[in-house]
Protein backbone atom coordinates (compact mmCIF):
# COMPACT_ATOMS: atom_id res chain seq x y z
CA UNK A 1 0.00 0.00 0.00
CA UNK A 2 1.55 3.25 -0.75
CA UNK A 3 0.05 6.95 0.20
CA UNK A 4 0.83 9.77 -2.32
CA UNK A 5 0.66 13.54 -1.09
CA UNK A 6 0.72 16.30 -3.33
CA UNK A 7 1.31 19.96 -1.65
CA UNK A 8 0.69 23.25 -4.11
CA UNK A 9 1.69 26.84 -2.55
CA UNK A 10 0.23 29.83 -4.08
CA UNK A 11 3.34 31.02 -6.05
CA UNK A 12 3.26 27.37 -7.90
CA UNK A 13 5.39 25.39 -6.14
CA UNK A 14 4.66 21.40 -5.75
CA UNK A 15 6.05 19.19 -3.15
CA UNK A 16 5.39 15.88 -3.69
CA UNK A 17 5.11 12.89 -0.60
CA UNK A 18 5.10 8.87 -0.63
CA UNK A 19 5.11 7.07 1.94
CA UNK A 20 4.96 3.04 1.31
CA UNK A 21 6.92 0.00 2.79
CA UNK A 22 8.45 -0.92 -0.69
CA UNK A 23 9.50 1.64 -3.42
CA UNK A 24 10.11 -0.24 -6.10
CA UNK A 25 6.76 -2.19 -5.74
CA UNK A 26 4.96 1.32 -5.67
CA UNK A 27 7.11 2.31 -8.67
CA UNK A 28 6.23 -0.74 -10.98
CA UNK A 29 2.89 -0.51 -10.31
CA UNK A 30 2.48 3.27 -11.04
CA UNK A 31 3.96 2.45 -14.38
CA UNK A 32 1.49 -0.37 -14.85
CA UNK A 33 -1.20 2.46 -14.89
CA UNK A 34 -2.49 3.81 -18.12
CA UNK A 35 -3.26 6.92 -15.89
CA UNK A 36 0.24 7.47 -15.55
CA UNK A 37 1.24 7.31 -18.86
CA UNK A 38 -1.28 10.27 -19.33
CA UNK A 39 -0.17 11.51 -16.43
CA UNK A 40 3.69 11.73 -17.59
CA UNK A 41 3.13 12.79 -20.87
CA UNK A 42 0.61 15.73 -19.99
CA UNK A 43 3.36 16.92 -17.35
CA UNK A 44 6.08 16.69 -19.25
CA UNK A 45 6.60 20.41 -19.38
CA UNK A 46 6.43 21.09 -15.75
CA UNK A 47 9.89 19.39 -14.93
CA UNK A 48 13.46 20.65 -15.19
CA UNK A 49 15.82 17.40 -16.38
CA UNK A 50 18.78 17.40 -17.14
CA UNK A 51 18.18 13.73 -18.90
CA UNK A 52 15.12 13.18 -21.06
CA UNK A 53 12.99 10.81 -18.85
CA UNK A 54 9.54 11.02 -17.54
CA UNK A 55 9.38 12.03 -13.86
CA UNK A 56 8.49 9.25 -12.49
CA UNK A 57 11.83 7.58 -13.47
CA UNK A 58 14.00 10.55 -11.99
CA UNK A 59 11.99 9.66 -8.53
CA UNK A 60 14.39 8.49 -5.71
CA UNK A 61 14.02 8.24 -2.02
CA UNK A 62 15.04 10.45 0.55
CA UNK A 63 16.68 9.17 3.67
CA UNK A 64 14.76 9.65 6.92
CA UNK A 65 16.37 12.31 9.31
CA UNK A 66 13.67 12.82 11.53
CA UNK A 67 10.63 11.25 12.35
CA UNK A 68 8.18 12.93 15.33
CA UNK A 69 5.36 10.82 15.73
């Protein structure tokens, strides 16, 4: 199971969140969506890259430095 967060501030700036126990499964199974696909494409414009893939390639994990639960 994997949550997905998306955060918009008023000057246009999007922060993206996911939180799920295995990355790779979440990633393969994004990419198994036709709504992603759309998804990339349609967005395509919206992301700097220095390498021409779609977004959801370029995504890596962060490492936890804090956690306050």
């Amino acid at each position: 199971m994997a949550e997905l967060l998306l955060f918009l501030r008023e000057d246009g700036l999007l922060v993206g969140y996911l939180e799920t126990e295995d990355f790779n499964a979440a990633l393969t199974g994004m990419g198994l969506r036709e709504v992603n696909a759309r998804w990339q494409r349609e967005m395509m414009d919206f992301f700097e890259s220095e390498v021409s893939r779609a977004a959801d390639e370029q995504m890596r994990p962060l490492p936890e430095v804090f956690h306050l639960d």
